[in-house]
Every structure is written in structure tokens, then in C-alpha cells.
PDB file of N, CA and C in Angstrom:
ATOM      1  N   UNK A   1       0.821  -1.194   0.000  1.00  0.00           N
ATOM      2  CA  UNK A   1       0.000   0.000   0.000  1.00  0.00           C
ATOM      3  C   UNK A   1       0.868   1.263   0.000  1.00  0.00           C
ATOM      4  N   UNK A   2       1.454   1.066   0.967  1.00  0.00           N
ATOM      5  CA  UNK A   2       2.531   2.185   0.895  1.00  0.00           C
ATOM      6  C   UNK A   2       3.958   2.769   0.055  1.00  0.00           C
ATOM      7  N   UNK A   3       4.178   1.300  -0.540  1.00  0.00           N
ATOM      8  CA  UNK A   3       5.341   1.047  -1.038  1.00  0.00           C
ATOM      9  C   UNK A   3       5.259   2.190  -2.553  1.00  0.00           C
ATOM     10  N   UNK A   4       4.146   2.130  -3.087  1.00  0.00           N
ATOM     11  CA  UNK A   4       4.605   3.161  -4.361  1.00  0.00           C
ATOM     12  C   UNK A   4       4.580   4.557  -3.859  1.00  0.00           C
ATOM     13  N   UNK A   5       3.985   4.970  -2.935  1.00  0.00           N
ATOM     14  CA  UNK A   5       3.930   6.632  -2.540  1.00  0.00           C
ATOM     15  C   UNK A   5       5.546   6.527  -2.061  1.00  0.00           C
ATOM     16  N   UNK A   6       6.495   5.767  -1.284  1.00  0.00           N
ATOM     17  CA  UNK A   6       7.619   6.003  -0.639  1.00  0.00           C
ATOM     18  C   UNK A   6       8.696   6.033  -1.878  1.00  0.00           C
ATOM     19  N   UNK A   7       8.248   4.852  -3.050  1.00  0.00           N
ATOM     20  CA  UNK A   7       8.889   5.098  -4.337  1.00  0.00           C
ATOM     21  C   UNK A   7       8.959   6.219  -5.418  1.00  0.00           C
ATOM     22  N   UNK A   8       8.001   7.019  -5.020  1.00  0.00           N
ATOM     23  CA  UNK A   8       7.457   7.843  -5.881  1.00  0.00           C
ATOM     24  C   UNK A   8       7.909   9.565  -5.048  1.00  0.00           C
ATOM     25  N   UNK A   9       8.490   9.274  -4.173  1.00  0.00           N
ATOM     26  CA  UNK A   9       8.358  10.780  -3.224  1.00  0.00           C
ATOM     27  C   UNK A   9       9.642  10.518  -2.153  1.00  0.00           C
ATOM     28  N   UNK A  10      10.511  10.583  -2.699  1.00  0.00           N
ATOM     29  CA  UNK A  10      11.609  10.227  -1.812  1.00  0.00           C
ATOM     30  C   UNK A  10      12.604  11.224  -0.991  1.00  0.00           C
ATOM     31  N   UNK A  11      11.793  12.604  -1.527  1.00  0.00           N
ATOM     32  CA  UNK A  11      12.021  13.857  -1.129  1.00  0.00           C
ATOM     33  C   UNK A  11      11.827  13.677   0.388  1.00  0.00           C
ATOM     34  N   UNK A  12      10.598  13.338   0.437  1.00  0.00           N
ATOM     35  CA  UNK A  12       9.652  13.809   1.530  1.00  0.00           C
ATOM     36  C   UNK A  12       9.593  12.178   2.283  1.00  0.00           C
ATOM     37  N   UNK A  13      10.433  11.514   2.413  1.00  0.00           N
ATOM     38  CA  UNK A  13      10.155  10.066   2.711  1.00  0.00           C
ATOM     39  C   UNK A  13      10.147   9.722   4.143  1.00  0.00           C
ATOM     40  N   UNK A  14      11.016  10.452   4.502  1.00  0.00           N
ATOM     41  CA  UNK A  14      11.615  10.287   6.292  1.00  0.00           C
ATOM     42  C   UNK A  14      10.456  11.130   7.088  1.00  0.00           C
ATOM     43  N   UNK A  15       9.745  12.088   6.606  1.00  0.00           N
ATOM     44  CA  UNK A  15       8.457  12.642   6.850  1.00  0.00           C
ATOM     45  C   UNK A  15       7.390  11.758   7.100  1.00  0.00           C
ATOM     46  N   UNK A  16       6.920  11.270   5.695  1.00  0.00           N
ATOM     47  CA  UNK A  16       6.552  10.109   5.743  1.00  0.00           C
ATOM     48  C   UNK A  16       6.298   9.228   6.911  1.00  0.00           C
ATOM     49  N   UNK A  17       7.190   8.640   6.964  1.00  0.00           N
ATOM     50  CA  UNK A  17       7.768   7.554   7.710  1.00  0.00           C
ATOM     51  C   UNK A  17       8.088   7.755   9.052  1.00  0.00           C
ATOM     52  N   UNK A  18       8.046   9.347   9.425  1.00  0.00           N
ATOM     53  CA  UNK A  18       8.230   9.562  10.621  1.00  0.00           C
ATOM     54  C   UNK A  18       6.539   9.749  11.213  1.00  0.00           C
ATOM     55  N   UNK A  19       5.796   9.897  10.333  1.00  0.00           N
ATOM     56  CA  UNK A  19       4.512  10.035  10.818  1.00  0.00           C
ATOM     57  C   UNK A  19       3.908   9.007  10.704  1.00  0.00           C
ATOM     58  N   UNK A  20       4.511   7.820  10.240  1.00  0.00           N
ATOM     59  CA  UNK A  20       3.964   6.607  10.503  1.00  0.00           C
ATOM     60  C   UNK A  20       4.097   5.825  11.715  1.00  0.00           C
ATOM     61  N   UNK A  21       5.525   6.250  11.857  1.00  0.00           N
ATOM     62  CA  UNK A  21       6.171   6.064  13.189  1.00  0.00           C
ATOM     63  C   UNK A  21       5.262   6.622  14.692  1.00  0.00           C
ATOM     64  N   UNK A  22       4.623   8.312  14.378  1.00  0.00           N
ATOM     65  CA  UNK A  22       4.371   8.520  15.374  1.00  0.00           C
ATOM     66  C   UNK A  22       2.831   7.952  15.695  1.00  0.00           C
ATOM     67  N   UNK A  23       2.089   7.595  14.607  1.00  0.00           N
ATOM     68  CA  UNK A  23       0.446   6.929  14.509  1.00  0.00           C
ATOM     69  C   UNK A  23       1.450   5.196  15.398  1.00  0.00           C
ATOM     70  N   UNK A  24       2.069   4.775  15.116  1.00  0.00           N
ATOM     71  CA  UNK A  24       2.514   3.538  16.117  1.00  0.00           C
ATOM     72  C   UNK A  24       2.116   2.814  14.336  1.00  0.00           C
ATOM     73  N   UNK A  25       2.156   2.939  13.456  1.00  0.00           N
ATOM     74  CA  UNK A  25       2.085   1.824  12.178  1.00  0.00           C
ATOM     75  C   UNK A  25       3.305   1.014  12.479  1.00  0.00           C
ATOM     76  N   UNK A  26       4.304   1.858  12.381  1.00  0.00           N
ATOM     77  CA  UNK A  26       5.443   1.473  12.451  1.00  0.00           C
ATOM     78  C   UNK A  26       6.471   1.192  13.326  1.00  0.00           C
ATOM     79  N   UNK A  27       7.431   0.811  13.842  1.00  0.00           N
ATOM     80  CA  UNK A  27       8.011   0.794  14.888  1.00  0.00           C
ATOM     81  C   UNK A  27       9.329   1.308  14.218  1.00  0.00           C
ATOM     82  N   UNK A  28       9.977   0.876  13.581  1.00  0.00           N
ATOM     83  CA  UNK A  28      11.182   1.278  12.589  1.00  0.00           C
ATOM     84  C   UNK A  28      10.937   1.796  11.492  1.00  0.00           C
ATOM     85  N   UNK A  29      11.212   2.945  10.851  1.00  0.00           N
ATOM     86  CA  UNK A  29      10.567   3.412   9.666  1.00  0.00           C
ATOM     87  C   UNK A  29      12.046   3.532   8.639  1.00  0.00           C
ATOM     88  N   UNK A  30      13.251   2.964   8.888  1.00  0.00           N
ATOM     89  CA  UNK A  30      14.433   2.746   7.954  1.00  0.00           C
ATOM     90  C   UNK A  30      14.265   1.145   7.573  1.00  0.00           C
ATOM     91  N   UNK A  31      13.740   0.293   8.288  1.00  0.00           N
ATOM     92  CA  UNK A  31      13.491  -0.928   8.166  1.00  0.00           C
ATOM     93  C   UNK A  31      12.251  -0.958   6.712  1.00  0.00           C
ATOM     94  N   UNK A  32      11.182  -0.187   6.669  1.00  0.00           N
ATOM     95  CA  UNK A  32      10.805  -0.308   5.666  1.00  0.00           C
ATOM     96  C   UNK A  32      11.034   0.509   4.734  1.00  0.00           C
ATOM     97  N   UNK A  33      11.629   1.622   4.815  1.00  0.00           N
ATOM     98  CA  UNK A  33      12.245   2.445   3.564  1.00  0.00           C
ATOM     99  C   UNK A  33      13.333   1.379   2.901  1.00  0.00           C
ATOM    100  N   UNK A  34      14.075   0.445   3.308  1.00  0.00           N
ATOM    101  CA  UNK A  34      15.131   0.150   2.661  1.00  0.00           C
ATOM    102  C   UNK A  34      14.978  -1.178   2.160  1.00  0.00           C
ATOM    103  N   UNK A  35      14.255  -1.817   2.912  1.00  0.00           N
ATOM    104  CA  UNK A  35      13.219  -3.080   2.177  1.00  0.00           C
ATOM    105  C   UNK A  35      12.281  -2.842   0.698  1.00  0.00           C
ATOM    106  N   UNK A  36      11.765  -1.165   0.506  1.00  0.00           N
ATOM    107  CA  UNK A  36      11.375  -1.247   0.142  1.00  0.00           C
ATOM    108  C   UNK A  36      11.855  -0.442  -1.685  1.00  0.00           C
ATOM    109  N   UNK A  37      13.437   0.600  -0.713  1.00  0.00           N
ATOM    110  CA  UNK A  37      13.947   1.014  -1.946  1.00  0.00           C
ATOM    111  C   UNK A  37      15.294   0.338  -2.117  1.00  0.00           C
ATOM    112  N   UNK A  38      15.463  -0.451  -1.388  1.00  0.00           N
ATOM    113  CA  UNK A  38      16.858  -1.199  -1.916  1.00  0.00           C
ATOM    114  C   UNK A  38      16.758  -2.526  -1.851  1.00  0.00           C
ATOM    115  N   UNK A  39      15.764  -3.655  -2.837  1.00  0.00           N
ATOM    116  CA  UNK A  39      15.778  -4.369  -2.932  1.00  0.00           C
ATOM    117  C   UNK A  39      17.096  -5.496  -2.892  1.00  0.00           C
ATOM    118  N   UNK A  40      18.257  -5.091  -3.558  1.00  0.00           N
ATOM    119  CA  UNK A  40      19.175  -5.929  -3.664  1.00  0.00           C
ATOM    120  C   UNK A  40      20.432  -4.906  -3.244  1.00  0.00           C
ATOM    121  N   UNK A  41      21.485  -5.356  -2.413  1.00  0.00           N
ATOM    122  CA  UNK A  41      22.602  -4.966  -1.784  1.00  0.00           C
ATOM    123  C   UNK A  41      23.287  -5.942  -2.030  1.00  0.00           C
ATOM    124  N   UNK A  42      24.507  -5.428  -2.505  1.00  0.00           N
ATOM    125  CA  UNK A  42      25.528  -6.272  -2.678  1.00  0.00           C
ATOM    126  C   UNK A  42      26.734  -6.360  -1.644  1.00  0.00           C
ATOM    127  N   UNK A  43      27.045  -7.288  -0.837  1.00  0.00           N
ATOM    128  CA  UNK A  43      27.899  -7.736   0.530  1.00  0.00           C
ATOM    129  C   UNK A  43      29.115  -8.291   0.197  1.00  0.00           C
ATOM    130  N   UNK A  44      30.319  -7.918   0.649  1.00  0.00           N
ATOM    131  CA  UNK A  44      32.002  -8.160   1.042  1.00  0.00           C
ATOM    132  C   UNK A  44      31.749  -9.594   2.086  1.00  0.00           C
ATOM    133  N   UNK A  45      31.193  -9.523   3.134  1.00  0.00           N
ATOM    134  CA  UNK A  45      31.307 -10.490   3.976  1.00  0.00           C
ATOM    135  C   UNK A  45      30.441 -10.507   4.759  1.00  0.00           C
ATOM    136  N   UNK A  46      30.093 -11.710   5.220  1.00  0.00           N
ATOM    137  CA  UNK A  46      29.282 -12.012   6.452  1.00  0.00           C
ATOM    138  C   UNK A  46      29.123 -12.533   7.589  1.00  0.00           C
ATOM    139  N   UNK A  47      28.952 -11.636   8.846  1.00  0.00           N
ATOM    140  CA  UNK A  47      29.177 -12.535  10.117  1.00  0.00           C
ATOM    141  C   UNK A  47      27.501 -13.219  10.649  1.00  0.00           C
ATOM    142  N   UNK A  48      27.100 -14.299  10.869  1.00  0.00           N
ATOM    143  CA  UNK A  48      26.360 -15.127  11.716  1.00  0.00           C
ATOM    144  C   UNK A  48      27.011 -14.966  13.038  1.00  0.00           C
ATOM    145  N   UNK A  49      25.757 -14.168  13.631  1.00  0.00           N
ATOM    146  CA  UNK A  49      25.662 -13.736  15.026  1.00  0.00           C
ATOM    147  C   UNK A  49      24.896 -14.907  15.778  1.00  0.00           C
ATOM    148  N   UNK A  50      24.204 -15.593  14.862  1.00  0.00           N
ATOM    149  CA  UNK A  50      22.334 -16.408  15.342  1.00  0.00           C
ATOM    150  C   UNK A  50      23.027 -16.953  16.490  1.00  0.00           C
ATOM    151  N   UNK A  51      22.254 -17.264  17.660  1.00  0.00           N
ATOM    152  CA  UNK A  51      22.378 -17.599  18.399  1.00  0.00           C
ATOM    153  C   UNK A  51      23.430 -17.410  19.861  1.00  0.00           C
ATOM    154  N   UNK A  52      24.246 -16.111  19.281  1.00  0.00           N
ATOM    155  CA  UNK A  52      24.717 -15.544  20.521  1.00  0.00           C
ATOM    156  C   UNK A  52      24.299 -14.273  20.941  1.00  0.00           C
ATOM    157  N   UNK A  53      24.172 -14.259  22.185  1.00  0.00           N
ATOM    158  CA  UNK A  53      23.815 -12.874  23.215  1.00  0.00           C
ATOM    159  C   UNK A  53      24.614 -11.731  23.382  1.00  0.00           C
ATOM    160  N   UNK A  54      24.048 -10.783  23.753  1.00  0.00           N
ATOM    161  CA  UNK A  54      24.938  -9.455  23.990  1.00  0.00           C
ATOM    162  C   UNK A  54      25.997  -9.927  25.165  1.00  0.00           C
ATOM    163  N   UNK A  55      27.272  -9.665  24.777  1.00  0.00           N
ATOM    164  CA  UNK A  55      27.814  -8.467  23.942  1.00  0.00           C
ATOM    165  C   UNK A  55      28.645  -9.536  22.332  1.00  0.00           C
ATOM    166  N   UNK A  56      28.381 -10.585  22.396  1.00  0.00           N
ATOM    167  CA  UNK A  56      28.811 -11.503  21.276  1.00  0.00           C
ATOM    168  C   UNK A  56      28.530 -10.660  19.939  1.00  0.00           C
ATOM    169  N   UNK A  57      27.551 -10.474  19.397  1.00  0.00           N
ATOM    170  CA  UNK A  57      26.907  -9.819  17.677  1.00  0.00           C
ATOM    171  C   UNK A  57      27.742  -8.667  18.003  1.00  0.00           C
ATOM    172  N   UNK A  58      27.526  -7.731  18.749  1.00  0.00           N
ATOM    173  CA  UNK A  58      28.568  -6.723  18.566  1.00  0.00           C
ATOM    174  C   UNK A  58      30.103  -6.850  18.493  1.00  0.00           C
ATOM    175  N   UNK A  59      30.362  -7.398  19.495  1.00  0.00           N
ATOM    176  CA  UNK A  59      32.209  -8.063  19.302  1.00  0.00           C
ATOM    177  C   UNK A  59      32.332  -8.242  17.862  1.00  0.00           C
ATOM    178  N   UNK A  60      31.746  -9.408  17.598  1.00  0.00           N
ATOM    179  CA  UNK A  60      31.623 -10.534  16.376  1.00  0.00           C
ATOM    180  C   UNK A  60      31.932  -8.862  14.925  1.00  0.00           C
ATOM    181  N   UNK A  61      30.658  -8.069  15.084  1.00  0.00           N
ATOM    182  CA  UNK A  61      30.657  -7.350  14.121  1.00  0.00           C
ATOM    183  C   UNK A  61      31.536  -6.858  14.149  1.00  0.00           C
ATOM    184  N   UNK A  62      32.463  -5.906  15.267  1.00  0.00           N
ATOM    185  CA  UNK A  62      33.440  -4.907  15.447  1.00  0.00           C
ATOM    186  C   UNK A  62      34.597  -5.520  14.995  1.00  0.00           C
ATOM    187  N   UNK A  63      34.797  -7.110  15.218  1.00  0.00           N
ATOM    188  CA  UNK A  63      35.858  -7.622  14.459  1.00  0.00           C
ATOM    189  C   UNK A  63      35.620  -7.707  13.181  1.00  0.00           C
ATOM    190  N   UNK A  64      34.736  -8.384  12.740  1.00  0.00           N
ATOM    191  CA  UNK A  64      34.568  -8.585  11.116  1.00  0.00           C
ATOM    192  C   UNK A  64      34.723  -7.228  10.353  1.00  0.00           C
ATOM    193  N   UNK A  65      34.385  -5.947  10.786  1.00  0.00           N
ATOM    194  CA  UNK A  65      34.230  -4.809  10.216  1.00  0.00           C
ATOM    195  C   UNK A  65      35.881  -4.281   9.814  1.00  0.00           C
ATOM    196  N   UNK A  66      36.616  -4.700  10.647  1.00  0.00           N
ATOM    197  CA  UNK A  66      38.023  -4.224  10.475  1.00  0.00           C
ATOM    198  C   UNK A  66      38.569  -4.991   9.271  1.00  0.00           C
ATOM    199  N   UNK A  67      37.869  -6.113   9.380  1.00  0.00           N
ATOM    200  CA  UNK A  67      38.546  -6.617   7.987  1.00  0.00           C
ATOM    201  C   UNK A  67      38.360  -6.375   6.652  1.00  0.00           C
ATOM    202  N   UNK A  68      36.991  -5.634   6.542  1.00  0.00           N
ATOM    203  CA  UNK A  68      36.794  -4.759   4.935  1.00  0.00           C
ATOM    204  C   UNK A  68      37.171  -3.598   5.378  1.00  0.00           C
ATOM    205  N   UNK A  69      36.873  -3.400   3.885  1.00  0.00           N
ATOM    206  CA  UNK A  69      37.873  -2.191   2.931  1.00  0.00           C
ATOM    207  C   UNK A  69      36.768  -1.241   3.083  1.00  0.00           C
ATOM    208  N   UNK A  70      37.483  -0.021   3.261  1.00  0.00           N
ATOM    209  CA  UNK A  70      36.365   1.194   2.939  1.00  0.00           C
ATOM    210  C   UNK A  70      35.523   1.739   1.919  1.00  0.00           C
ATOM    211  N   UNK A  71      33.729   1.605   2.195  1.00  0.00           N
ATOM    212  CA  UNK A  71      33.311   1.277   0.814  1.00  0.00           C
ATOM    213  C   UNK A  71      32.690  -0.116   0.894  1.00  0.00           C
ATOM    214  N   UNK A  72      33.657  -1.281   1.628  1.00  0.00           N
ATOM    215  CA  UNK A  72      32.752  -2.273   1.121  1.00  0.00           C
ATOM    216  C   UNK A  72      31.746  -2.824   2.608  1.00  0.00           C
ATOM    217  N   UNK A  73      30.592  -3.567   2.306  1.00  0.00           N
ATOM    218  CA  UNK A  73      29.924  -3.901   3.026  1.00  0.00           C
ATOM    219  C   UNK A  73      30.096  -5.225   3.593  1.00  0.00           C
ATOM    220  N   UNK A  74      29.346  -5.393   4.838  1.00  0.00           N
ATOM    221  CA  UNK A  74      28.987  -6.206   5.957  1.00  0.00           C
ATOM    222  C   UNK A  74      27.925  -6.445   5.944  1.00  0.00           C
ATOM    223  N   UNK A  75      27.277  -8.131   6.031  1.00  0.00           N
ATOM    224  CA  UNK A  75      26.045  -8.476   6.321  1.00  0.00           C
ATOM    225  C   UNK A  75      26.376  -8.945   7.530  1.00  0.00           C
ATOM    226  N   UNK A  76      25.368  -8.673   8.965  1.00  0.00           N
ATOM    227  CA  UNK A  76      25.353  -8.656   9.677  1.00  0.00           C
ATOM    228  C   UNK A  76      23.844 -10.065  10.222  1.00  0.00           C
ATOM    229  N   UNK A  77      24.003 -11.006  10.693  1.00  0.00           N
ATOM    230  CA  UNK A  77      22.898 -12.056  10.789  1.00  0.00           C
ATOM    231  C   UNK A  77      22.425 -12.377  12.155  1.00  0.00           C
ATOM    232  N   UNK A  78      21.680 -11.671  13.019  1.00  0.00           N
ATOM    233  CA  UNK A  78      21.437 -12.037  14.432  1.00  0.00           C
ATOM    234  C   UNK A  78      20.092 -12.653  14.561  1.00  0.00           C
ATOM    235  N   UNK A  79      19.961 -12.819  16.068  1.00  0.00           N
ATOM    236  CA  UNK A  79      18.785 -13.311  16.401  1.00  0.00           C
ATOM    237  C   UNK A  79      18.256 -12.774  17.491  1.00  0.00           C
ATOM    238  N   UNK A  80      19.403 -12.037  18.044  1.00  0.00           N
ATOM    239  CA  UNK A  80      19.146 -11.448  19.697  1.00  0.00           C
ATOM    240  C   UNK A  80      18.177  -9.610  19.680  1.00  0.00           C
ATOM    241  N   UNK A  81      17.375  -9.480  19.540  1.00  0.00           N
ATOM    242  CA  UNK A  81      16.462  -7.884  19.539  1.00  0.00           C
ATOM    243  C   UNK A  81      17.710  -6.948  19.994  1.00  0.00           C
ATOM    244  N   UNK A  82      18.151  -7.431  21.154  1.00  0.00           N
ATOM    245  CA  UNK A  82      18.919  -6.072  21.617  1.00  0.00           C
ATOM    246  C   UNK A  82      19.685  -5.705  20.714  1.00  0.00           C
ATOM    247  N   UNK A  83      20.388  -6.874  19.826  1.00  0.00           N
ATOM    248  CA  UNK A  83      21.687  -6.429  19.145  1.00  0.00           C
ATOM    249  C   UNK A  83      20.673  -5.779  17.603  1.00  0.00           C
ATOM    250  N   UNK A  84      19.709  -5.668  17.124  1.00  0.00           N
ATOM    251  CA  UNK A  84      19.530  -4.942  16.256  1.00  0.00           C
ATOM    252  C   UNK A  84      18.894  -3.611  16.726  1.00  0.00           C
ATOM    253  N   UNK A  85      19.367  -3.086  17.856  1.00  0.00           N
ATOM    254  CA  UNK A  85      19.505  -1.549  17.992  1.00  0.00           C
ATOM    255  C   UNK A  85      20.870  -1.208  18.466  1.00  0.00           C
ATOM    256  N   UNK A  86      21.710  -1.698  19.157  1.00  0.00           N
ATOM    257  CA  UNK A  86      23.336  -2.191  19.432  1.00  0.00           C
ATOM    258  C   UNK A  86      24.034  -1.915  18.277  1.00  0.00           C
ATOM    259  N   UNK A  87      23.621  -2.479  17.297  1.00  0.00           N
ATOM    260  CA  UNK A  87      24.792  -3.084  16.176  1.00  0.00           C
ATOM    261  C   UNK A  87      24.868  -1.539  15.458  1.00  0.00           C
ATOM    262  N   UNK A  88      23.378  -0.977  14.919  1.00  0.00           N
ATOM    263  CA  UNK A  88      23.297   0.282  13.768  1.00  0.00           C
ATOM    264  C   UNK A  88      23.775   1.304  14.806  1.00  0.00           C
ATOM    265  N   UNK A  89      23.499   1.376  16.094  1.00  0.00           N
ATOM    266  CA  UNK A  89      24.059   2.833  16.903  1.00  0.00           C
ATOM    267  C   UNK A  89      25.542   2.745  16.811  1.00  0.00           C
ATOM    268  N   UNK A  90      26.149   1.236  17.179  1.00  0.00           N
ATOM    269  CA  UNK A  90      27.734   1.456  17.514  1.00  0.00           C
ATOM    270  C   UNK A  90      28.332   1.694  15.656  1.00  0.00           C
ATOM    271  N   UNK A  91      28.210   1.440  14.874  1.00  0.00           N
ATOM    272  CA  UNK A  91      27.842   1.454  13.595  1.00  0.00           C
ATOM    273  C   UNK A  91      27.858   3.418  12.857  1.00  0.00           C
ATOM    274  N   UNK A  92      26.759   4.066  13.151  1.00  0.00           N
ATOM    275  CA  UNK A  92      26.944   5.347  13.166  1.00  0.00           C
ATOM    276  C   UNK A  92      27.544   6.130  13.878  1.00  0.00           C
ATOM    277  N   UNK A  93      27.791   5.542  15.197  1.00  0.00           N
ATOM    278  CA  UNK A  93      28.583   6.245  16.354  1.00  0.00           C
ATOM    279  C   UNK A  93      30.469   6.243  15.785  1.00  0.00           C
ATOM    280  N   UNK A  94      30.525   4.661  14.890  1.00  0.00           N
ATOM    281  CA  UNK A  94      31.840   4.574  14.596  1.00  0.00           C
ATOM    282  C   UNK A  94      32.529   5.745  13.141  1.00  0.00           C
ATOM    283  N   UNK A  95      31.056   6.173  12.885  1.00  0.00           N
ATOM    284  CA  UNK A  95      31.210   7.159  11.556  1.00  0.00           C
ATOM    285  C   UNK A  95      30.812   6.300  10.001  1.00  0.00           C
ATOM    286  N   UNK A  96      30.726   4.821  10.456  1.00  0.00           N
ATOM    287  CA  UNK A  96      29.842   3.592   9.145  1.00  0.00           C
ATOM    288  C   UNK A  96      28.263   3.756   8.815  1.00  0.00           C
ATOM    289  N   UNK A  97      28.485   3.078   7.743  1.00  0.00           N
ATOM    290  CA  UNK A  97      26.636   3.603   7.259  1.00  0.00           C
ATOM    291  C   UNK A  97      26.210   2.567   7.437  1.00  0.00           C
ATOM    292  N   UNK A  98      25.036   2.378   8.263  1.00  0.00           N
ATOM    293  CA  UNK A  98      23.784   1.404   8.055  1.00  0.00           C
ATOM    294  C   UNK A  98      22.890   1.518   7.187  1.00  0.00           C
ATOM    295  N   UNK A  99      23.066   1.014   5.820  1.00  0.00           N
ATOM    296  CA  UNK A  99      22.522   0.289   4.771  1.00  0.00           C
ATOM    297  C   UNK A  99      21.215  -0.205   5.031  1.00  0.00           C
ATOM    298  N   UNK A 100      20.919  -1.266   5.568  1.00  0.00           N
ATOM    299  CA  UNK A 100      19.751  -1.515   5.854  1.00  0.00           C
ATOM    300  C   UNK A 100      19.470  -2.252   6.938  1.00  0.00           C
ATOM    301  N   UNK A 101      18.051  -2.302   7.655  1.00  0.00           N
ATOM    302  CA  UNK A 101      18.071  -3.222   9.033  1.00  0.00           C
ATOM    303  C   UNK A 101      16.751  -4.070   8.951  1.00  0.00           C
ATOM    304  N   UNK A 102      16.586  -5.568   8.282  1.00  0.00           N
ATOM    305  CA  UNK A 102      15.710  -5.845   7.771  1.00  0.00           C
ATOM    306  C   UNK A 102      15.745  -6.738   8.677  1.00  0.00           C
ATOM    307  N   UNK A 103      13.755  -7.349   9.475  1.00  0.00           N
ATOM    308  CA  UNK A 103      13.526  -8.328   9.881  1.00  0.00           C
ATOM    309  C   UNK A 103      13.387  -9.251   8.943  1.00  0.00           C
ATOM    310  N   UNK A 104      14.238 -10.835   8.897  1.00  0.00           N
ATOM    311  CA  UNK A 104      14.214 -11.191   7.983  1.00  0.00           C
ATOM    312  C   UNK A 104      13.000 -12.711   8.370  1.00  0.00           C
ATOM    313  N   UNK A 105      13.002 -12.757   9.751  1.00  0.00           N
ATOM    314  CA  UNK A 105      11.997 -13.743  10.125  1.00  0.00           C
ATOM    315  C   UNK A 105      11.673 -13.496  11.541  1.00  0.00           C
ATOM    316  N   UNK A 106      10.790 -13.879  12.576  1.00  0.00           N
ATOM    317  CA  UNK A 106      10.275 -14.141  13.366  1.00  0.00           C
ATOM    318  C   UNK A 106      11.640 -13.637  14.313  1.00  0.00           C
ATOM    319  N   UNK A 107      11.995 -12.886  14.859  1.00  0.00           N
ATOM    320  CA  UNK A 107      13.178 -12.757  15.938  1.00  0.00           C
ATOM    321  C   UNK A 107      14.776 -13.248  15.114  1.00  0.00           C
ATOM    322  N   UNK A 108      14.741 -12.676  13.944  1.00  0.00           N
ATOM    323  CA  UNK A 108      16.064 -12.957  13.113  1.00  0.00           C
ATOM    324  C   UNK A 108      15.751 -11.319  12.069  1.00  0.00           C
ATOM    325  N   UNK A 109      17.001 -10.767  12.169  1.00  0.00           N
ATOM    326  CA  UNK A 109      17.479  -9.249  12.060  1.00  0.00           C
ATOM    327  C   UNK A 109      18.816  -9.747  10.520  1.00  0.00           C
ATOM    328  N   UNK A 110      18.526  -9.203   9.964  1.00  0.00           N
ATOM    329  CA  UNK A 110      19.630  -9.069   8.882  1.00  0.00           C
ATOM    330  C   UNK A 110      20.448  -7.205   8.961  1.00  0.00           C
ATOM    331  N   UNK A 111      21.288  -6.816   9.194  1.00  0.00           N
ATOM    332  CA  UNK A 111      21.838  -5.533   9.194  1.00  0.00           C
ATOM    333  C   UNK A 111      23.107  -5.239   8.343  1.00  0.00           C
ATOM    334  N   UNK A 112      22.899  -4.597   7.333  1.00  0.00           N
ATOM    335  CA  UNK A 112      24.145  -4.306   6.358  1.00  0.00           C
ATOM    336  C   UNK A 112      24.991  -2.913   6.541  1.00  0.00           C
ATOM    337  N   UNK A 113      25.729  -2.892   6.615  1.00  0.00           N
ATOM    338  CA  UNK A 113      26.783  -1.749   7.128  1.00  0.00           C
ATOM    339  C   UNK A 113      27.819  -1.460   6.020  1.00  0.00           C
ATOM    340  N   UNK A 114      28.247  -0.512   5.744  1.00  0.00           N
ATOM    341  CA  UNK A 114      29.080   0.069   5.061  1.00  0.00           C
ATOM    342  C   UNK A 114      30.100   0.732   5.313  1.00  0.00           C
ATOM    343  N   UNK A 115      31.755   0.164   5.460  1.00  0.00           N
ATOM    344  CA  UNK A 115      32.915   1.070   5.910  1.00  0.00           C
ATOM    345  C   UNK A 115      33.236   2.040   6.013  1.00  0.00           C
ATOM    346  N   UNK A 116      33.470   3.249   6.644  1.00  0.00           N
ATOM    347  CA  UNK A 116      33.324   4.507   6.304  1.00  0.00           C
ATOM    348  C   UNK A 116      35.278   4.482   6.063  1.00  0.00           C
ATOM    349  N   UNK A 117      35.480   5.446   4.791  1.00  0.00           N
ATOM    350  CA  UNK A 117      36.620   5.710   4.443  1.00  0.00           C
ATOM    351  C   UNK A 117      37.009   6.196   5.268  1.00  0.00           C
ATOM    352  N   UNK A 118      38.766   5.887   5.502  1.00  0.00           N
ATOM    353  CA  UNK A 118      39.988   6.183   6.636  1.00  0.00           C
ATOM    354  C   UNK A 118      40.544   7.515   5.933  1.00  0.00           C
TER     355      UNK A 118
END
């Protein structure tokens, strides 16, 4: 329903999406902007977090991240809720782009990150 007005108006999208946010539609409103305008992302590497707890997905990521190149991306694979608000803050806090933060099933988080140049 929503998906062609956010395709169509990308000016005004985070508006949007922030007023979807505040009616409670939404809970994450980058989760469906990027599901819905970046169908396909292309990934450098990937860490599987599934099944470990905080502070594991973050460690896990902070190491894997050092090993790409600036520019290239990280798929990020958890299962734990906390770590898909954890992972994108330490992520922008480090000066890296969060790409996208997609529920990909039932309590399983996919998060793609992007190196920020040195």
C-alpha cells in the first residue's frame, strides 16, 4: 500500500515515515524504507551472530568490520532484539553507514553496514 507513494516521493520520505512512526504503524521506519527502496545490496562479507547474546553480535561485528575495505559492506545475521539496535548505533557512532536493518523472520534481524573511508 505504501510502497509506491515512498517510491514515488523520496524527497519527503523520512516525513513520511516519521509520521507513521508517530500513529505507532510502524516501529522502525528505515526498516521499511530500505526493504522497500533497496531491494538488492551487494555484501564483502558475512558474520552469523544467530544464536549468541549481547555483547557476542557486537564483538563478532566490530571484528569482522576491520577486515573490509572502505566502501565495502557487511552483512550482519542475528537473532538477539537487543543487538539490532546495538549493532546500527555502535555502527553510526563509529562514523559507518547502516545500509539496511531488515527483519528477515520471526526474531532474526539481517543488518548491512558500510565502511566509512579512513
Amino acid at each position: 500500500k505504501y510502497a509506491s507513494l515512498l517510491a514515488s516521493s523520496p524527497p519527503c520520505i523520512w516525513t513520511f515515515l516519521s509520521s507513521l512512526q508517530q500513529q505507532g504503524i510502524f516501529q522502525h521506519p528505515a526498516r521499511l524504507y530500505n526493504s522497500v527502496v533497496r531491494p538488492n545490496i551487494q555484501v564483502m562479507k558475512e558474520v552469523d551472530a544467530q544464536g549468541e547474546i549481547c555483547p557476542y553480535p557486537l564483538l563478532m561485528t566490530q571484528k569482522a568490520m576491520k577486515s573490509v575495505k572502505p566502501g565495502e559492506r557487511l552483512l550482519v545475521k542475528i537473532d538477539y532484539a537487543k543487538s539490532s539496535e546495538d549493532i546500527p548505533r555502535w555502527a553510526q557512532d563509529a562514523g559507518h553507514k547502516v545500509i539496511e536493518i531488515r527483519k528477515s523472520a520471526d526474531s532474526q534481524w539481517q543488518i548491512i553496514l558500510e565502511r566509512a573511508g579512513e
